[in-house]
C-alpha atoms as a PDB file:
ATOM      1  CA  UNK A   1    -216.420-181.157 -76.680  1.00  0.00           C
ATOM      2  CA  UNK A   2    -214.041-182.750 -74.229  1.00  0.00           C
ATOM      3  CA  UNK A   3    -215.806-185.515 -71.535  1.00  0.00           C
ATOM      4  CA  UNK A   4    -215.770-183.790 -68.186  1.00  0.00           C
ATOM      5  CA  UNK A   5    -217.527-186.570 -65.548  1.00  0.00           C
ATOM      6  CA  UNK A   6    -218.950-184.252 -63.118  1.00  0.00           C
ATOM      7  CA  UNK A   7    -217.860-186.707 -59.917  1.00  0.00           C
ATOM      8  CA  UNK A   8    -214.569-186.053 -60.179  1.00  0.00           C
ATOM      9  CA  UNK A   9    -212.465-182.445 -59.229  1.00  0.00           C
ATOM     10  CA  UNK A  10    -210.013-180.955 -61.393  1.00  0.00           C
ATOM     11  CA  UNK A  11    -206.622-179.197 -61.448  1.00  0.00           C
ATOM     12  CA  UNK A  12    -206.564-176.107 -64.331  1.00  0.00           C
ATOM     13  CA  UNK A  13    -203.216-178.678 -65.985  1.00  0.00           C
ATOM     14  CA  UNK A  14    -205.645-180.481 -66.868  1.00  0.00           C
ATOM     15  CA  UNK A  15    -205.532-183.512 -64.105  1.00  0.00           C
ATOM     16  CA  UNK A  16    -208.432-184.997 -62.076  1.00  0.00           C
ATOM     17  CA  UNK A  17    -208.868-186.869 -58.909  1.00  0.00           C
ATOM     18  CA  UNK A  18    -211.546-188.920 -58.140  1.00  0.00           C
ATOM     19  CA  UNK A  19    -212.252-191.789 -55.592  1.00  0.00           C
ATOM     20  CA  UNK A  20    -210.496-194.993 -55.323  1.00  0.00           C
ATOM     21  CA  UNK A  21    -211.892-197.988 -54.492  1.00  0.00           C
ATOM     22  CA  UNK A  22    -209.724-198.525 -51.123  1.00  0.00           C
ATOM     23  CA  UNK A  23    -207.724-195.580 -49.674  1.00  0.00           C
ATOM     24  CA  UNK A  24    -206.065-192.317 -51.485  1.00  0.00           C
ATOM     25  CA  UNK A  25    -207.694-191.082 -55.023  1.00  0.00           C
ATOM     26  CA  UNK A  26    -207.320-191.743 -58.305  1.00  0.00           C
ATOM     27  CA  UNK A  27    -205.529-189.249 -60.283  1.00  0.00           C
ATOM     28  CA  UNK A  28    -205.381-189.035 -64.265  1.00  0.00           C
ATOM     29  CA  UNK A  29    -205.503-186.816 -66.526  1.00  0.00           C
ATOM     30  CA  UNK A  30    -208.564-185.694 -68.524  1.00  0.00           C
ATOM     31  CA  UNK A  31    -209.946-186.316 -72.002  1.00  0.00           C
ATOM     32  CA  UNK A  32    -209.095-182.174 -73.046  1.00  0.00           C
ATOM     33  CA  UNK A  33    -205.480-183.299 -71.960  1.00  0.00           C
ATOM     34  CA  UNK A  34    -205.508-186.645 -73.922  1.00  0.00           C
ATOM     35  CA  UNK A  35    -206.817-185.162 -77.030  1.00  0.00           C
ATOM     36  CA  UNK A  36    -204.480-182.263 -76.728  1.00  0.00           C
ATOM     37  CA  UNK A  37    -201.303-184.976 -76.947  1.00  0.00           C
ATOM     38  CA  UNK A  38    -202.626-186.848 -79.383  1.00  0.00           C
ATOM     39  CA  UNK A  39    -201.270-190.644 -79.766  1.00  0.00           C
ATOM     40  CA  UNK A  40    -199.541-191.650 -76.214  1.00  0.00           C
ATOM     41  CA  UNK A  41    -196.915-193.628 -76.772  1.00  0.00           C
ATOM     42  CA  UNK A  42    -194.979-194.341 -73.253  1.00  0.00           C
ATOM     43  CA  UNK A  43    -196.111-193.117 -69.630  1.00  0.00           C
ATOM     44  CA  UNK A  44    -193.455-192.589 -67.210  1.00  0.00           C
ATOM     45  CA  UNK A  45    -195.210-192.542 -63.998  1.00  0.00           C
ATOM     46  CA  UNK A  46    -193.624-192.359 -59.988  1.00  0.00           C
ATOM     47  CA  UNK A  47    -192.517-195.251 -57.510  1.00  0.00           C
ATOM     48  CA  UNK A  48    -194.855-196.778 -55.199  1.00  0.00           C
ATOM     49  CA  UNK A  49    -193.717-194.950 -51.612  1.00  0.00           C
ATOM     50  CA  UNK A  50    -192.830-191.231 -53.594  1.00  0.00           C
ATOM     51  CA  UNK A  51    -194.192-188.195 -52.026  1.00  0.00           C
ATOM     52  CA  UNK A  52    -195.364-184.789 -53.835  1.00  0.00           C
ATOM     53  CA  UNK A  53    -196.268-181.544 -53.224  1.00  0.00           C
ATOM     54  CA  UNK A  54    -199.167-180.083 -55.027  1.00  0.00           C
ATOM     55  CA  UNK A  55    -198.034-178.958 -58.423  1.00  0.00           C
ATOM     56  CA  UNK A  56    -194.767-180.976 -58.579  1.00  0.00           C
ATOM     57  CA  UNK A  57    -193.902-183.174 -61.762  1.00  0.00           C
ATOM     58  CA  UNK A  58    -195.128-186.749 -60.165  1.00  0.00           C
ATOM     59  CA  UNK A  59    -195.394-188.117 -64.001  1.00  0.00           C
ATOM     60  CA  UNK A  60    -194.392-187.613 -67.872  1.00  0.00           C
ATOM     61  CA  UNK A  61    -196.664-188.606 -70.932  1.00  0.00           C
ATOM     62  CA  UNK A  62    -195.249-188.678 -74.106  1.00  0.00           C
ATOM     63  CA  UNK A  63    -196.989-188.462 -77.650  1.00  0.00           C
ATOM     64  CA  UNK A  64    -195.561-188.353 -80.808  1.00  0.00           C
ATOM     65  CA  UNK A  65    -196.333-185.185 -80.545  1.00  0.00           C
ATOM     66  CA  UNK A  66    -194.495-183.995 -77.439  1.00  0.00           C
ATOM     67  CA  UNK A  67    -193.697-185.113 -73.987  1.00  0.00           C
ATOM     68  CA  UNK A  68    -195.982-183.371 -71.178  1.00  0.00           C
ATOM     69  CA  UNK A  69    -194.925-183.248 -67.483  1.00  0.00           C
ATOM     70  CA  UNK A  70    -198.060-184.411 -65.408  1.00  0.00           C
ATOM     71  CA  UNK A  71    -198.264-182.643 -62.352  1.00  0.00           C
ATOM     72  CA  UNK A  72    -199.188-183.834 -58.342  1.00  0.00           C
ATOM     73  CA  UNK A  73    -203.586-182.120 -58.284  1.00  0.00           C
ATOM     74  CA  UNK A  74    -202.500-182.894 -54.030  1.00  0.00           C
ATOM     75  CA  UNK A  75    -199.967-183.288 -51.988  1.00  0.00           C
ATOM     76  CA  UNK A  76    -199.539-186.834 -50.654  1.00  0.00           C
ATOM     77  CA  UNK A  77    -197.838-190.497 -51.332  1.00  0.00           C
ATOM     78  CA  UNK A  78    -197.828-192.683 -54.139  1.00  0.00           C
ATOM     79  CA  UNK A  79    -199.671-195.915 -52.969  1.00  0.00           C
ATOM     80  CA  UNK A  80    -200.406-197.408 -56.154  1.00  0.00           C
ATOM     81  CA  UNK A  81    -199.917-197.248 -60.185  1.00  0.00           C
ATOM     82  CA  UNK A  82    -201.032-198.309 -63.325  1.00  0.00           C
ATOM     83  CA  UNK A  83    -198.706-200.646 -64.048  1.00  0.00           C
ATOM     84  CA  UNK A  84    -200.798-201.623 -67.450  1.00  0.00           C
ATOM     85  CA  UNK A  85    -199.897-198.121 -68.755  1.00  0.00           C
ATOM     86  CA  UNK A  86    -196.237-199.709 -69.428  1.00  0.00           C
ATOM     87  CA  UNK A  87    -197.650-202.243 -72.010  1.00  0.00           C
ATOM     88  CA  UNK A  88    -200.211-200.326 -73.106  1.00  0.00           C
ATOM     89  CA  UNK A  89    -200.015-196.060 -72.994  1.00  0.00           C
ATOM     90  CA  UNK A  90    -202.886-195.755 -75.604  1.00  0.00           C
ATOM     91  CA  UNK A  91    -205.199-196.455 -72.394  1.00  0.00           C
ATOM     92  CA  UNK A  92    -205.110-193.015 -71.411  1.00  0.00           C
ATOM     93  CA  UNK A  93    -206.059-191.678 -74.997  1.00  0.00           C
ATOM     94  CA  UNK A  94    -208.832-194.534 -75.205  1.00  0.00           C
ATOM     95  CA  UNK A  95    -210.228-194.337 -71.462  1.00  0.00           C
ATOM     96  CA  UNK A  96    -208.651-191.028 -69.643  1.00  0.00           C
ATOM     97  CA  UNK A  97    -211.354-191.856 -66.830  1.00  0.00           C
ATOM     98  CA  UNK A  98    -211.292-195.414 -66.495  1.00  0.00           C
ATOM     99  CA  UNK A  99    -208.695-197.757 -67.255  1.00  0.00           C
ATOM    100  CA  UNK A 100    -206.438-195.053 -68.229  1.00  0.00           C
ATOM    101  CA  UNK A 101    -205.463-193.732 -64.853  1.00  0.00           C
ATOM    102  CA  UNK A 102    -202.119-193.045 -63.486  1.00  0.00           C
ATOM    103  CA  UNK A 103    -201.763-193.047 -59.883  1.00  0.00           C
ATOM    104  CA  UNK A 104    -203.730-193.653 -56.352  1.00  0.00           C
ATOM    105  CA  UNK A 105    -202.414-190.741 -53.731  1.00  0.00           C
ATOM    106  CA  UNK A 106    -202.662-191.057 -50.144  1.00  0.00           C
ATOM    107  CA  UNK A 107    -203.573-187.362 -50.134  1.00  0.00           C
ATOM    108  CA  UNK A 108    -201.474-185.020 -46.947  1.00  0.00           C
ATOM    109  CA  UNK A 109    -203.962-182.165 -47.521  1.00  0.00           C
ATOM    110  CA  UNK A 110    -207.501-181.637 -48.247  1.00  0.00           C
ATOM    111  CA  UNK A 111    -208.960-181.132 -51.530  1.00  0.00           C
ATOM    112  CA  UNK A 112    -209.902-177.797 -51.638  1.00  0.00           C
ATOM    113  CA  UNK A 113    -207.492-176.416 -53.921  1.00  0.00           C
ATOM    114  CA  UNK A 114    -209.047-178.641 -56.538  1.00  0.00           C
ATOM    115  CA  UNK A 115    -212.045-177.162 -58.887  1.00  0.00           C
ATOM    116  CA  UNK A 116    -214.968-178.736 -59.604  1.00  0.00           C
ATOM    117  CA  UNK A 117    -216.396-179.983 -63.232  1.00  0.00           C
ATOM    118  CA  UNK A 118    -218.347-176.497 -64.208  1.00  0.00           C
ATOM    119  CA  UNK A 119    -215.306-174.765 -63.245  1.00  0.00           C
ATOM    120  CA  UNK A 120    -212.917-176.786 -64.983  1.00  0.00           C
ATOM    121  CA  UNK A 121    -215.502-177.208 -68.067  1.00  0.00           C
ATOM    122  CA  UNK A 122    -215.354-172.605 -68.025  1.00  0.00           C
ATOM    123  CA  UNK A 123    -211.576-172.831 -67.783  1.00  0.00           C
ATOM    124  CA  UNK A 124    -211.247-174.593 -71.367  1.00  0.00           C
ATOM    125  CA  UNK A 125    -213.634-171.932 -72.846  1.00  0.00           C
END
């Protein structure tokens, strides 16, 4: 059974958002996602200062399995990455919540078009 931290809100690709500890959210994706790649091997994530629309490609992981477009859970700017997931792309197969994160949006829209962990949880059954 996949982790599913009941703090954060999901998207039904399989990303989450959760808080940040100074502005915007953290966005990843989650350990369902992770598992379903397999081994990540290289992260291509967006520049500091890029802007999305919910459901745009903001990101790309690639496994040796395949390469999966990650997709903006909110509209908003890029204001920070994880620049560790350049050295080091198994950090989203070994911590998908923690230090495995990929971006920090300043989000342009509420969060309501996000669901929440029990829905998210029913959406993988």
């Amino acid at each position: 059974m996949s982790e599913i931290p009941e703090n954060l809100s999901y998207t039904e690709d399989h990303e989450w958002v959760g808080p940040n500890e100074g502005d915007g959210v953290k966005v990843g994706i989650t350990d369902y996602a992770q598992d379903a790649l397999s081994d990540v091997v290289f992260v291509e994530l967006p520049n500091v200062g890029d802007t999305y629309q919910r459901g745009e490609v903001m990101a790309v992981a690639e496994s040796v399995k395949a390469a999966s477009d990650i997709y903006a859970p909110i509209a908003g700017k890029i204001i920070a990455v994880n620049d560790k997931l350049e050295e080091s792309p198994e950090l989203v197969n070994e911590s998908p919540y923690g230090s495995g994160w990929m971006v920090v949006i300043d989000p342009s829209e509420d969060m309501s078009a996000l669901i929440d962990a029990e829905s998210y949880k029913n959406s993988l059954d």
